[in-house]
PDB file of N, CA and C in Angstrom:
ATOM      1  N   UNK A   1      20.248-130.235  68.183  1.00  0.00           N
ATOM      2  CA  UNK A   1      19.223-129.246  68.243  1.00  0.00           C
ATOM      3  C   UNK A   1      19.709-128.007  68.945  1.00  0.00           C
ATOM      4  N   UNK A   2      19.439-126.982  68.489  1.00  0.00           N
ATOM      5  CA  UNK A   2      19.580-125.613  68.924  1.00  0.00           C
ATOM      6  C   UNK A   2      18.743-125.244  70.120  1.00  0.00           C
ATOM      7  N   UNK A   3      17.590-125.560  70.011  1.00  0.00           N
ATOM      8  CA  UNK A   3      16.731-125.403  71.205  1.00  0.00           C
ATOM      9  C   UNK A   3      17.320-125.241  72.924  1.00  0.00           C
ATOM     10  N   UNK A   4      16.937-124.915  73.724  1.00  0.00           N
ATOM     11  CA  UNK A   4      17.449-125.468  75.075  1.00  0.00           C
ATOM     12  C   UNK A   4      15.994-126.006  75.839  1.00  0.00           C
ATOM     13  N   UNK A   5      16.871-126.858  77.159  1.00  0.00           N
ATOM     14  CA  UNK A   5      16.003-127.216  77.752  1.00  0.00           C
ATOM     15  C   UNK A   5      15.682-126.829  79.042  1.00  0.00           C
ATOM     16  N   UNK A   6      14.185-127.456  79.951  1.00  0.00           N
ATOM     17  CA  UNK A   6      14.063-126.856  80.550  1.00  0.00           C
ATOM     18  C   UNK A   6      15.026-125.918  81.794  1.00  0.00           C
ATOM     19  N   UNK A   7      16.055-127.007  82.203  1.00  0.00           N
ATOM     20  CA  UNK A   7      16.755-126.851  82.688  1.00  0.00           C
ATOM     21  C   UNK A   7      18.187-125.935  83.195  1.00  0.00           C
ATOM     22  N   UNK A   8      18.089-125.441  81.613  1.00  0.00           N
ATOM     23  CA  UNK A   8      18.880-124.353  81.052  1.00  0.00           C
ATOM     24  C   UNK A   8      18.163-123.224  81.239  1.00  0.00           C
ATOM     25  N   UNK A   9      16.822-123.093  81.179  1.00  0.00           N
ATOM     26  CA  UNK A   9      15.918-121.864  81.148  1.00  0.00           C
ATOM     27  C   UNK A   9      16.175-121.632  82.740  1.00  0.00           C
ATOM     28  N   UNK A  10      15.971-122.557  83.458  1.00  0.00           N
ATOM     29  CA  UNK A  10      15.529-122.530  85.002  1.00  0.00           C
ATOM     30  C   UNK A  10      16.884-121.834  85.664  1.00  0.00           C
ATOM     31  N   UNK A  11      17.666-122.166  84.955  1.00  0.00           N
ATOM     32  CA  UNK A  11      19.060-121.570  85.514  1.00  0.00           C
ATOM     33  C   UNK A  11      19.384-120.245  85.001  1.00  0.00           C
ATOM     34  N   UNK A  12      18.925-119.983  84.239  1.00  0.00           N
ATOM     35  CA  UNK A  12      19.336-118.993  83.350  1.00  0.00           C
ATOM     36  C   UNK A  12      18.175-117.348  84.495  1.00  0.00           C
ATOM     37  N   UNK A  13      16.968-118.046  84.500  1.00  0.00           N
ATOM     38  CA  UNK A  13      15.552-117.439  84.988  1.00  0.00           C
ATOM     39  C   UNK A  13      16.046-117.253  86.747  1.00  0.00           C
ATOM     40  N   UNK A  14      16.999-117.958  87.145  1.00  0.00           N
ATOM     41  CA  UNK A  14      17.321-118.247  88.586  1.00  0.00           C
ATOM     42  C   UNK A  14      18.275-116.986  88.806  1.00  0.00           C
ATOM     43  N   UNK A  15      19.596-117.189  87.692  1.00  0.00           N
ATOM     44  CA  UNK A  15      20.356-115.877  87.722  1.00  0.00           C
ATOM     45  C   UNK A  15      19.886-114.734  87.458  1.00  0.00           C
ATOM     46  N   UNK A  16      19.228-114.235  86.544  1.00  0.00           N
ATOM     47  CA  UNK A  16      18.511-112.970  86.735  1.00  0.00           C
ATOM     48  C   UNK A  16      17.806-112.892  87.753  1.00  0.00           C
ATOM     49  N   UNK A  17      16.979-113.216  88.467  1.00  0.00           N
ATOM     50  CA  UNK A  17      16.098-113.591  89.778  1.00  0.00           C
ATOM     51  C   UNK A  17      17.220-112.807  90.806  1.00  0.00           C
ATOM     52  N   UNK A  18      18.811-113.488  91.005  1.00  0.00           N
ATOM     53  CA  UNK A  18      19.573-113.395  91.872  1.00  0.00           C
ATOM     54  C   UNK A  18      19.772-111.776  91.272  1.00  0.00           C
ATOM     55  N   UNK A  19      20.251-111.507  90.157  1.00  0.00           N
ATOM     56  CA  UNK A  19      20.501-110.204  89.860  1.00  0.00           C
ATOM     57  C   UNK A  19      19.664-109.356  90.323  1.00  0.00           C
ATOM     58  N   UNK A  20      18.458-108.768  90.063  1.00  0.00           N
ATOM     59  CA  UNK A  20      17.239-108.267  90.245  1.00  0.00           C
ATOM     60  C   UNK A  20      17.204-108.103  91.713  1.00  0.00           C
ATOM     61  N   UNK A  21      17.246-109.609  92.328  1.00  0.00           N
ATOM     62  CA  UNK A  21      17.003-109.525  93.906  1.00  0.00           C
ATOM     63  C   UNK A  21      18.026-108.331  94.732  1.00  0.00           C
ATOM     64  N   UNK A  22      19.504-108.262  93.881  1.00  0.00           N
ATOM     65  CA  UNK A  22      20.742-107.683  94.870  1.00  0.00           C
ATOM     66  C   UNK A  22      20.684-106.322  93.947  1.00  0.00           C
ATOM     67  N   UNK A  23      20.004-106.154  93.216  1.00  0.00           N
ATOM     68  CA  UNK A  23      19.755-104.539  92.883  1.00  0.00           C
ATOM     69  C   UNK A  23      18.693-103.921  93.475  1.00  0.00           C
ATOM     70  N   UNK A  24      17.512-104.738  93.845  1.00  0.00           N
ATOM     71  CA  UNK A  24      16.589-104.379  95.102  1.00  0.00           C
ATOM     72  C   UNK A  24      17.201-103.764  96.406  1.00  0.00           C
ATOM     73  N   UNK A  25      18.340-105.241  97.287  1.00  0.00           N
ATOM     74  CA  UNK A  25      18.577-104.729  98.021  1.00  0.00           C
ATOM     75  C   UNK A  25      19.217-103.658  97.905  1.00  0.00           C
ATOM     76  N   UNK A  26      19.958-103.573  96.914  1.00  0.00           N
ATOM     77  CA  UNK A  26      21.157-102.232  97.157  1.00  0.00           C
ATOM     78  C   UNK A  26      20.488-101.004  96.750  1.00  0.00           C
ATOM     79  N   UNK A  27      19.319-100.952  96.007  1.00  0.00           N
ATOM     80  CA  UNK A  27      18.312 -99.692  96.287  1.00  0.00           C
ATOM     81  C   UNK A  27      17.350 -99.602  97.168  1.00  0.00           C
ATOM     82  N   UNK A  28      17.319-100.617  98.390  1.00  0.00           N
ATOM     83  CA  UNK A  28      16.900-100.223  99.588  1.00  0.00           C
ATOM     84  C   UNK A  28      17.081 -99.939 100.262  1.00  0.00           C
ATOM     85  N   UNK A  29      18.864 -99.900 100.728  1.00  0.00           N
ATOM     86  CA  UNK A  29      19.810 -99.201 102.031  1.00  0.00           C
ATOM     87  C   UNK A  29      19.348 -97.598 101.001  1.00  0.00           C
ATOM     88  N   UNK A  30      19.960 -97.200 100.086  1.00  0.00           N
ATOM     89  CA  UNK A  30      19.985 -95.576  99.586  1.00  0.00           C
ATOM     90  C   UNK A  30      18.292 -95.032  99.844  1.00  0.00           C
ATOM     91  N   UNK A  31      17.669 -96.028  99.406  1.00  0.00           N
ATOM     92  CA  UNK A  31      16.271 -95.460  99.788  1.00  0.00           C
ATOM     93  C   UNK A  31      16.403 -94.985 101.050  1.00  0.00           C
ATOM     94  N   UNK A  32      16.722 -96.093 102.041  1.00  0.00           N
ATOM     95  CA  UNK A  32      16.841 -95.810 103.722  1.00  0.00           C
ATOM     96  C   UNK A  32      17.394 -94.446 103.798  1.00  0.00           C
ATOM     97  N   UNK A  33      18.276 -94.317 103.245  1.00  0.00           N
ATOM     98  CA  UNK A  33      19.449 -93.654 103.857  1.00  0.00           C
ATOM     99  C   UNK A  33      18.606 -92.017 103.735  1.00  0.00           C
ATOM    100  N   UNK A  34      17.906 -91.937 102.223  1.00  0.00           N
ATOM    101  CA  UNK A  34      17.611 -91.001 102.133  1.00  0.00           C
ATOM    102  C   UNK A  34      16.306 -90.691 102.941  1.00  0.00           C
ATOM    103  N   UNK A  35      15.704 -91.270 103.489  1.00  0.00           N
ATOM    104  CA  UNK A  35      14.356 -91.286 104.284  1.00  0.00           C
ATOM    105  C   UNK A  35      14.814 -90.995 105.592  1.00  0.00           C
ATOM    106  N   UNK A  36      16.057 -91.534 106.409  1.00  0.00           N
ATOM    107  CA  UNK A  36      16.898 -90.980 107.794  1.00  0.00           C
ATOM    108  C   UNK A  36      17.519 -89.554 107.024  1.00  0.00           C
ATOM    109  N   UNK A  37      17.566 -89.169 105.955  1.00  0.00           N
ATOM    110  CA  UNK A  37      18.342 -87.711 105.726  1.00  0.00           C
ATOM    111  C   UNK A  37      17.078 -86.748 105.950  1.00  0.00           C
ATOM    112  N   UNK A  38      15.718 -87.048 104.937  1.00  0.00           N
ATOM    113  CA  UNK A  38      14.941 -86.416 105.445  1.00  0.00           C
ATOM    114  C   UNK A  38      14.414 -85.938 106.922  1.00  0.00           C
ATOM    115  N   UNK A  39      14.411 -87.601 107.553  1.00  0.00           N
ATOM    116  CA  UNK A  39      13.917 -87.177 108.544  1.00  0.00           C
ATOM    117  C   UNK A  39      14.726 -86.331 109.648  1.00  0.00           C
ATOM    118  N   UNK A  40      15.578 -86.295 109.820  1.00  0.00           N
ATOM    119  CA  UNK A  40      16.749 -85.406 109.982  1.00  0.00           C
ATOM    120  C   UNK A  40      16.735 -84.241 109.812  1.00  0.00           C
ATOM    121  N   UNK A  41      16.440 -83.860 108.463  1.00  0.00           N
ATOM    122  CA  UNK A  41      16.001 -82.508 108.092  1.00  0.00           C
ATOM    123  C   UNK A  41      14.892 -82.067 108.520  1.00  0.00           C
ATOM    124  N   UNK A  42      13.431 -82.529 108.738  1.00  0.00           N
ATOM    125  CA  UNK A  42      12.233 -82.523 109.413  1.00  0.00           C
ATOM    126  C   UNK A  42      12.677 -82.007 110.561  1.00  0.00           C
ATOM    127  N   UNK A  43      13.641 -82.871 111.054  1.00  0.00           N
ATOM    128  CA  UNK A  43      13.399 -82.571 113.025  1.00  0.00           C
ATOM    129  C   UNK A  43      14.805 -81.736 113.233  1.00  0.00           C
ATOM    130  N   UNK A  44      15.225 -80.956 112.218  1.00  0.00           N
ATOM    131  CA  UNK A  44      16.005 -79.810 112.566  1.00  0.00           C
ATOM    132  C   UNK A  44      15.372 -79.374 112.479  1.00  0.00           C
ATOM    133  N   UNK A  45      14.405 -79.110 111.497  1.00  0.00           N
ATOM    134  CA  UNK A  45      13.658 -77.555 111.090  1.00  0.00           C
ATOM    135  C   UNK A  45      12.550 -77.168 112.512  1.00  0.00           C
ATOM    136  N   UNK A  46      11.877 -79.118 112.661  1.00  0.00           N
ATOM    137  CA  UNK A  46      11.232 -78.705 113.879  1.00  0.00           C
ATOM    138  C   UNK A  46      11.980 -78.207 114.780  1.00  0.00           C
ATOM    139  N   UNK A  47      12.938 -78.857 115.299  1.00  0.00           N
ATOM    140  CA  UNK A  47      13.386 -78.306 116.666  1.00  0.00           C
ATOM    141  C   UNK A  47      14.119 -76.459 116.553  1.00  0.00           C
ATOM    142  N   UNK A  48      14.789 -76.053 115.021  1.00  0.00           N
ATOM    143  CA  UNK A  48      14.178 -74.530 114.991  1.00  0.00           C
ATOM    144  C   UNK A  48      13.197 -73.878 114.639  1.00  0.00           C
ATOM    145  N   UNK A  49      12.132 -74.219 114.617  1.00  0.00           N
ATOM    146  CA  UNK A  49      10.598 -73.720 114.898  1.00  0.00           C
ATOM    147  C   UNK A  49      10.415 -73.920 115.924  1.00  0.00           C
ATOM    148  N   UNK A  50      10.930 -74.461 117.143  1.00  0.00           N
ATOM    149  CA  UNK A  50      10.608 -74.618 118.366  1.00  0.00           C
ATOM    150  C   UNK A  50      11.237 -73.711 119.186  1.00  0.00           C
ATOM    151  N   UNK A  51      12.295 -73.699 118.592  1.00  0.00           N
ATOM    152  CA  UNK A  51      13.072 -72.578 119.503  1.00  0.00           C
ATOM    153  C   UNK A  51      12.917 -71.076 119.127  1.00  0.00           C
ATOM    154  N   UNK A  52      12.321 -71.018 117.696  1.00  0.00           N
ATOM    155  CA  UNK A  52      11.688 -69.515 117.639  1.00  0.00           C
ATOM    156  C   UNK A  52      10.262 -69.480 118.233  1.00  0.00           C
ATOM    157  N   UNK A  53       9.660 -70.566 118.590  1.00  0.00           N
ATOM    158  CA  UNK A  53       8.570 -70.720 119.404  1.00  0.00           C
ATOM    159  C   UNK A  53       8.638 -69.722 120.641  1.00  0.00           C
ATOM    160  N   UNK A  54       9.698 -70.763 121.188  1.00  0.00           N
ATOM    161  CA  UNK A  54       9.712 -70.667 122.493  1.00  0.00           C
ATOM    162  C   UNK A  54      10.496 -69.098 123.401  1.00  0.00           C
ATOM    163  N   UNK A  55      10.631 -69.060 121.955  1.00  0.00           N
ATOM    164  CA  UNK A  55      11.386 -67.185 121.911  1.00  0.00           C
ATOM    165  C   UNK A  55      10.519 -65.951 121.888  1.00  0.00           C
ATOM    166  N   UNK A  56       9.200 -67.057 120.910  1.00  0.00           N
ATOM    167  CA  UNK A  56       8.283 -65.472 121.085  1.00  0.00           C
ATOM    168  C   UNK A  56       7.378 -65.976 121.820  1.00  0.00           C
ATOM    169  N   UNK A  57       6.928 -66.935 122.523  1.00  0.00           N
ATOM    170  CA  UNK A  57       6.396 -67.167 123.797  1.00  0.00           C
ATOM    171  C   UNK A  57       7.211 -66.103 124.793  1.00  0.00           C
ATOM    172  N   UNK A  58       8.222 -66.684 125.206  1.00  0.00           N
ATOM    173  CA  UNK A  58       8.813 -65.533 126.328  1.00  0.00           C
ATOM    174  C   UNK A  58       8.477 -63.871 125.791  1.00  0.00           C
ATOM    175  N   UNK A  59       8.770 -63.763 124.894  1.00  0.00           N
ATOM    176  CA  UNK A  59       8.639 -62.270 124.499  1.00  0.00           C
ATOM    177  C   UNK A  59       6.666 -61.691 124.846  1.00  0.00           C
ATOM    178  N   UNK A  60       6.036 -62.932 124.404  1.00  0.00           N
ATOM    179  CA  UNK A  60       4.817 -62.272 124.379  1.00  0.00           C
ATOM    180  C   UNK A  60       4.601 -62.444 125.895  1.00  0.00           C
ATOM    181  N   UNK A  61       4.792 -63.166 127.002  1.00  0.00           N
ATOM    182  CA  UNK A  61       5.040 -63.123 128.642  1.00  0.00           C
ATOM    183  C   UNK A  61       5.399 -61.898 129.313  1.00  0.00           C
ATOM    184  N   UNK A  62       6.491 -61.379 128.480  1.00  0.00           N
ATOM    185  CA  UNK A  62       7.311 -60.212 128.982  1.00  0.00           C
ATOM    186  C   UNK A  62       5.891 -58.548 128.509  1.00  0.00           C
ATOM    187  N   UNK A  63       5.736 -58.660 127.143  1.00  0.00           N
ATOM    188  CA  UNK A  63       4.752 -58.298 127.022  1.00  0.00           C
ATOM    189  C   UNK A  63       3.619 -58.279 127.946  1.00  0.00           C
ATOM    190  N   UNK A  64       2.958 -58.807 128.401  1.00  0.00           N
ATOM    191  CA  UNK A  64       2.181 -59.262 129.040  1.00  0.00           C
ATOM    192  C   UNK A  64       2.323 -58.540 130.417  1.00  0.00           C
ATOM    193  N   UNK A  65       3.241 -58.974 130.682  1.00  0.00           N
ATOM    194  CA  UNK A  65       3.774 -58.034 132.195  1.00  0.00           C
ATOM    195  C   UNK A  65       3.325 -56.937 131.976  1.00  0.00           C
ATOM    196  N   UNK A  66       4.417 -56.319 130.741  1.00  0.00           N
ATOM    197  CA  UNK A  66       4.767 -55.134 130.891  1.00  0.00           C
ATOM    198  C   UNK A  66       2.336 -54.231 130.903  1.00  0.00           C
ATOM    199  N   UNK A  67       2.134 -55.157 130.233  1.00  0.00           N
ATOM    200  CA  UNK A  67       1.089 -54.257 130.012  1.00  0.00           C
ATOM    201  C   UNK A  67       0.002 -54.346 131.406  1.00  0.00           C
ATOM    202  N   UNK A  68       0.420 -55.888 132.168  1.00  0.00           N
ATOM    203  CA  UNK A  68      -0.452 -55.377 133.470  1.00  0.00           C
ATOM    204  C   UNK A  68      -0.362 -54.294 134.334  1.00  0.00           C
ATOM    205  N   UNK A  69       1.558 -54.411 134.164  1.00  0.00           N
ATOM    206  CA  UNK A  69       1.683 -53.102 134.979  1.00  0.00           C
ATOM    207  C   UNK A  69       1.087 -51.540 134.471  1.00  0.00           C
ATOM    208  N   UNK A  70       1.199 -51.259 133.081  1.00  0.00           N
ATOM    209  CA  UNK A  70       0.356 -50.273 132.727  1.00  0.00           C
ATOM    210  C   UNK A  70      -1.071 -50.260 133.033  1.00  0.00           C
ATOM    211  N   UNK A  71      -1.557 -51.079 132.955  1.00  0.00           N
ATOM    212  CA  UNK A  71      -3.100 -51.587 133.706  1.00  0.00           C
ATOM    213  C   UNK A  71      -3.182 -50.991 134.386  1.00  0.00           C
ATOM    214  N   UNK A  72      -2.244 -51.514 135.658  1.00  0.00           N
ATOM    215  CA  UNK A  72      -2.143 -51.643 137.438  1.00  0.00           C
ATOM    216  C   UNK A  72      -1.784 -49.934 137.327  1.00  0.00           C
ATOM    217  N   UNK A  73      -1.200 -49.035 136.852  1.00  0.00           N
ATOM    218  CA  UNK A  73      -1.308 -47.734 137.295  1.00  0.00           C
ATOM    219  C   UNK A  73      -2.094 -46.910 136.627  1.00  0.00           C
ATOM    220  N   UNK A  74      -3.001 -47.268 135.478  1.00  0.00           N
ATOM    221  CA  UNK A  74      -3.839 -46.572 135.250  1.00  0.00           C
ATOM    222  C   UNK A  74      -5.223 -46.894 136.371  1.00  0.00           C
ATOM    223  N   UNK A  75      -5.202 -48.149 136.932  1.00  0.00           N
ATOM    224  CA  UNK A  75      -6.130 -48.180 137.797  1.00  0.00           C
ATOM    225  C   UNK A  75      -6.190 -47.234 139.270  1.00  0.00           C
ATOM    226  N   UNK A  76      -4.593 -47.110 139.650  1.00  0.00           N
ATOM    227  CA  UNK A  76      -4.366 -46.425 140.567  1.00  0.00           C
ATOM    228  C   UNK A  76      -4.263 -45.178 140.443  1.00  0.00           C
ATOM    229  N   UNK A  77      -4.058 -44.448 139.098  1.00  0.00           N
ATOM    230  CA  UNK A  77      -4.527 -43.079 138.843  1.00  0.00           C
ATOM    231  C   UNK A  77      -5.887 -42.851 138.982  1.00  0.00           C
ATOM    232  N   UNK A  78      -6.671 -44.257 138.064  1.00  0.00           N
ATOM    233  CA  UNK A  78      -8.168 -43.489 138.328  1.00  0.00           C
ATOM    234  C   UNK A  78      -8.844 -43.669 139.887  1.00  0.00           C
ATOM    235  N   UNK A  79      -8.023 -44.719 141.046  1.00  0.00           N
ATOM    236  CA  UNK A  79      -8.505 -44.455 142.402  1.00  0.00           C
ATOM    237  C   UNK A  79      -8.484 -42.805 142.978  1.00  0.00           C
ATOM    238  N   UNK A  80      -7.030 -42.662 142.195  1.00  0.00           N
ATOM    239  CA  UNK A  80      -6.478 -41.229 143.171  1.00  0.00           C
ATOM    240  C   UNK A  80      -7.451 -40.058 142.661  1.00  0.00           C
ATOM    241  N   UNK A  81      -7.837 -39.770 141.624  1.00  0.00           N
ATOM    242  CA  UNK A  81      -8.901 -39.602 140.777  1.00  0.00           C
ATOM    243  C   UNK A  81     -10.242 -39.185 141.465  1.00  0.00           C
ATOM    244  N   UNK A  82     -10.738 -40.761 141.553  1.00  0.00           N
ATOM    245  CA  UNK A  82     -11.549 -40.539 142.071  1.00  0.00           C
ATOM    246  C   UNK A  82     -12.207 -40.157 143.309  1.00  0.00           C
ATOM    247  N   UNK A  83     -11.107 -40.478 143.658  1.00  0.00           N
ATOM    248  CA  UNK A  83     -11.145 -39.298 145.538  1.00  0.00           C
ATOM    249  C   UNK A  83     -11.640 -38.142 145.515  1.00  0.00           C
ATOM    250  N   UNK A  84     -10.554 -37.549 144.637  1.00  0.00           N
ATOM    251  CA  UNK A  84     -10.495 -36.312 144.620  1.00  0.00           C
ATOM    252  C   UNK A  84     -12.126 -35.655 144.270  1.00  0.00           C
ATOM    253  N   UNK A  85     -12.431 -36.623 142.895  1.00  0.00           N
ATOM    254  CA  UNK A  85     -13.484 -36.279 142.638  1.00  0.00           C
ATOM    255  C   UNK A  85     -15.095 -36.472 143.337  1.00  0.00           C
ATOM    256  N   UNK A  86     -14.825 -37.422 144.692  1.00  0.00           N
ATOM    257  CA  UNK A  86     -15.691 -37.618 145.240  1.00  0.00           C
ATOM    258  C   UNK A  86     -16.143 -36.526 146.200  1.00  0.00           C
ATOM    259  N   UNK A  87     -15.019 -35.882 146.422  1.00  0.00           N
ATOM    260  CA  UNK A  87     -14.942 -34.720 147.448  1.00  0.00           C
ATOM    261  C   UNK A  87     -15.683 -33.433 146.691  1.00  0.00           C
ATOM    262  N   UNK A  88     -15.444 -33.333 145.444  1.00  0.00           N
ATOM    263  CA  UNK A  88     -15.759 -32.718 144.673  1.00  0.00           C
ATOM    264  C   UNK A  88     -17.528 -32.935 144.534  1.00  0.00           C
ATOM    265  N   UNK A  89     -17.675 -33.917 144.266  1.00  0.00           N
ATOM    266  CA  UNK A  89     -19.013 -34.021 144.268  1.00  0.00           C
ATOM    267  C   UNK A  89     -20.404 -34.070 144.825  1.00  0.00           C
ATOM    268  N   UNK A  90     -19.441 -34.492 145.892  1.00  0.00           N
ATOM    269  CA  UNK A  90     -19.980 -33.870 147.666  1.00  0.00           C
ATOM    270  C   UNK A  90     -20.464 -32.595 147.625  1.00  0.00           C
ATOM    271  N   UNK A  91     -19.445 -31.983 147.022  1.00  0.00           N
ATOM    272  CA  UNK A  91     -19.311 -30.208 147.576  1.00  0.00           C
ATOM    273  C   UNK A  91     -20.962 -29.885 146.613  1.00  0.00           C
ATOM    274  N   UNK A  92     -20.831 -30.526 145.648  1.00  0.00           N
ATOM    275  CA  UNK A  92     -22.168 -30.271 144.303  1.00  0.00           C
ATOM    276  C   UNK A  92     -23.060 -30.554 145.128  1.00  0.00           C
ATOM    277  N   UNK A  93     -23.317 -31.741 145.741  1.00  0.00           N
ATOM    278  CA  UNK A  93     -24.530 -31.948 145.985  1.00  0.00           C
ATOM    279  C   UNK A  93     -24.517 -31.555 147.175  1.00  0.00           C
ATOM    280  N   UNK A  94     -24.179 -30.990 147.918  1.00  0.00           N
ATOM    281  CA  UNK A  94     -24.205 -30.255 149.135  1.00  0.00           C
ATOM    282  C   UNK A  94     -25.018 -28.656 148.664  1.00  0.00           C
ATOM    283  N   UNK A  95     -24.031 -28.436 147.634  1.00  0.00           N
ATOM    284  CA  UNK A  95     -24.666 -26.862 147.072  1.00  0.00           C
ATOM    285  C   UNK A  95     -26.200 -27.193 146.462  1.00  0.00           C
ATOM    286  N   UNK A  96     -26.507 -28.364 145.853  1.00  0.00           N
ATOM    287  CA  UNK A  96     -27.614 -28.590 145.463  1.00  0.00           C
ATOM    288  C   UNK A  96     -28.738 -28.955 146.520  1.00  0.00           C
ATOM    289  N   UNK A  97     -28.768 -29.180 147.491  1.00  0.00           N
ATOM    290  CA  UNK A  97     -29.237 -29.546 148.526  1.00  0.00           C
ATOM    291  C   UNK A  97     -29.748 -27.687 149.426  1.00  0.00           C
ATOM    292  N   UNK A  98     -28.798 -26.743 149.547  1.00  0.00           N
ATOM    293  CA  UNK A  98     -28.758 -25.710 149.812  1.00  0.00           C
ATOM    294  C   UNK A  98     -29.675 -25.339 149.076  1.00  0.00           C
ATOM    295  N   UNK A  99     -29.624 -25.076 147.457  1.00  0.00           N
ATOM    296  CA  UNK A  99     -30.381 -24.328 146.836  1.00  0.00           C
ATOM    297  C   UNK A  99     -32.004 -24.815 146.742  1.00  0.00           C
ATOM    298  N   UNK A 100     -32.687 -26.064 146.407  1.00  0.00           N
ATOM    299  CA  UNK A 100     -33.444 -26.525 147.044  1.00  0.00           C
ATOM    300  C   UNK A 100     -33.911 -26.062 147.660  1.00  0.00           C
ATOM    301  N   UNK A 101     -33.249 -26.091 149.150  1.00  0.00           N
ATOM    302  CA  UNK A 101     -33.966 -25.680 150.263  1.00  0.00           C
ATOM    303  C   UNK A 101     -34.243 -24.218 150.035  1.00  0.00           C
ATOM    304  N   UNK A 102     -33.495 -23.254 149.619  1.00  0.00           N
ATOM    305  CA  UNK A 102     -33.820 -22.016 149.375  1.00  0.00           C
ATOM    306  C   UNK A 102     -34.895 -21.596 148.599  1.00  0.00           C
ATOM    307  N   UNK A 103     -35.149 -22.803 147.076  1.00  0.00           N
ATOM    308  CA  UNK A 103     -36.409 -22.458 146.675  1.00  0.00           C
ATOM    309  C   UNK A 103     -37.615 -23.128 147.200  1.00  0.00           C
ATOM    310  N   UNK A 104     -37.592 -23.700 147.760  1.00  0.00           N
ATOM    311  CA  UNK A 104     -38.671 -24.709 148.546  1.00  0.00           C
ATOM    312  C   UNK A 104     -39.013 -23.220 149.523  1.00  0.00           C
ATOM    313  N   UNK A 105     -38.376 -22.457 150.474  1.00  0.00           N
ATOM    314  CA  UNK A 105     -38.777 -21.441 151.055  1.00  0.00           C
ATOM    315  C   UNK A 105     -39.407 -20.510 150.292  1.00  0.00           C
ATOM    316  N   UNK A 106     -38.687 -20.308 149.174  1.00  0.00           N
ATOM    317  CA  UNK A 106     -39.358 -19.190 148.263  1.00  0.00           C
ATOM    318  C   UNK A 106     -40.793 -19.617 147.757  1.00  0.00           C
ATOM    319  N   UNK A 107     -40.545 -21.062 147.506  1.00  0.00           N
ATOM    320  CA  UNK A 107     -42.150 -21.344 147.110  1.00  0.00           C
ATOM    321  C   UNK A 107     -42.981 -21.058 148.417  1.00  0.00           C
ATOM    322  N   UNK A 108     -42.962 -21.191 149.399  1.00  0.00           N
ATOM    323  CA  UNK A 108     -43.439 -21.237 150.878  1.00  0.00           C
ATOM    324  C   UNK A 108     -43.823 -20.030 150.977  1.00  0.00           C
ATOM    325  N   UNK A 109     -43.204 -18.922 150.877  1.00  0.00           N
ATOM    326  CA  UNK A 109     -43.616 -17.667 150.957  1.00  0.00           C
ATOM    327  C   UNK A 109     -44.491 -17.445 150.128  1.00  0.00           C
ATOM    328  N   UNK A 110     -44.159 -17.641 148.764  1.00  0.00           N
ATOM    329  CA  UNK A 110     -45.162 -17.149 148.111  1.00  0.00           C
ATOM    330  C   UNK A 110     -46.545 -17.601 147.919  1.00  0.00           C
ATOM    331  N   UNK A 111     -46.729 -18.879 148.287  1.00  0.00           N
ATOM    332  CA  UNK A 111     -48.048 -19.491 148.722  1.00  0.00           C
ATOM    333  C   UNK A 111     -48.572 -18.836 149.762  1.00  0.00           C
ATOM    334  N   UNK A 112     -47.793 -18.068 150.533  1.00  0.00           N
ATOM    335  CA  UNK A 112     -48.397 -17.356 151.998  1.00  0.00           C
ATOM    336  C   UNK A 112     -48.590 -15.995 151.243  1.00  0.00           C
ATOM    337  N   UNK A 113     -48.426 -15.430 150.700  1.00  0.00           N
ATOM    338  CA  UNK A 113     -48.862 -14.342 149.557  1.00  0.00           C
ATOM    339  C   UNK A 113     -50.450 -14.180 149.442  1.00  0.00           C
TER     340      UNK A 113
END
């Protein structure tokens, strides 16, 4: 008989089994390999995004300075400023205070009219 038996199948079904199994493994190290390449590539790119991070962090710090100090002397212009102008305003309401009184007399008189 031409046929085979079970036995022949089972062996036959066993070696492909073994084949199949060692082409798995050997496309699971390259899988690996390529999943450690990626990730590799990931955490270069992160770690230069980090360092242009950390580049324009400092820059925007330095910034930062620079503009308190522009702050800090426009505040001290408008103290010096305002001195000046307080003296100034003195002098106004001093003259306004004068004139007042001058028409407050004038009204005075002329009620005595």
């Amino acid at each position: 008989m031409d046929g085979c038996t079970s036995k022949q199948e089972r062996r036959s079904m066993r070696s492909v089994n073994k084949e199949t199994s060692t082409e798995k493994g050997r496309g699971r190290r390259p899988m690996r390999r390529e999943m450690d390449e990626r990730e590799n590539v990931m955490f270069e790119k992160l770690g230069a995004a980090e360092r242009v991070w950390r580049k324009e962090r400092k820059k925007v710090r330095e910034e930062v300075k620079r503009l308190r100090k522009k702050v800090e002397e426009r505040d001290e212009a408008k103290t010096t400023t305002t001195t000046e102008e307080r003296v100034y305003w003195k002098l106004i309401v001093e003259e306004m205070c004068v004139e007042r009184a001058m028409r407050d007399e004038a009204i005075e008189k002329w009620k005595q009219l």
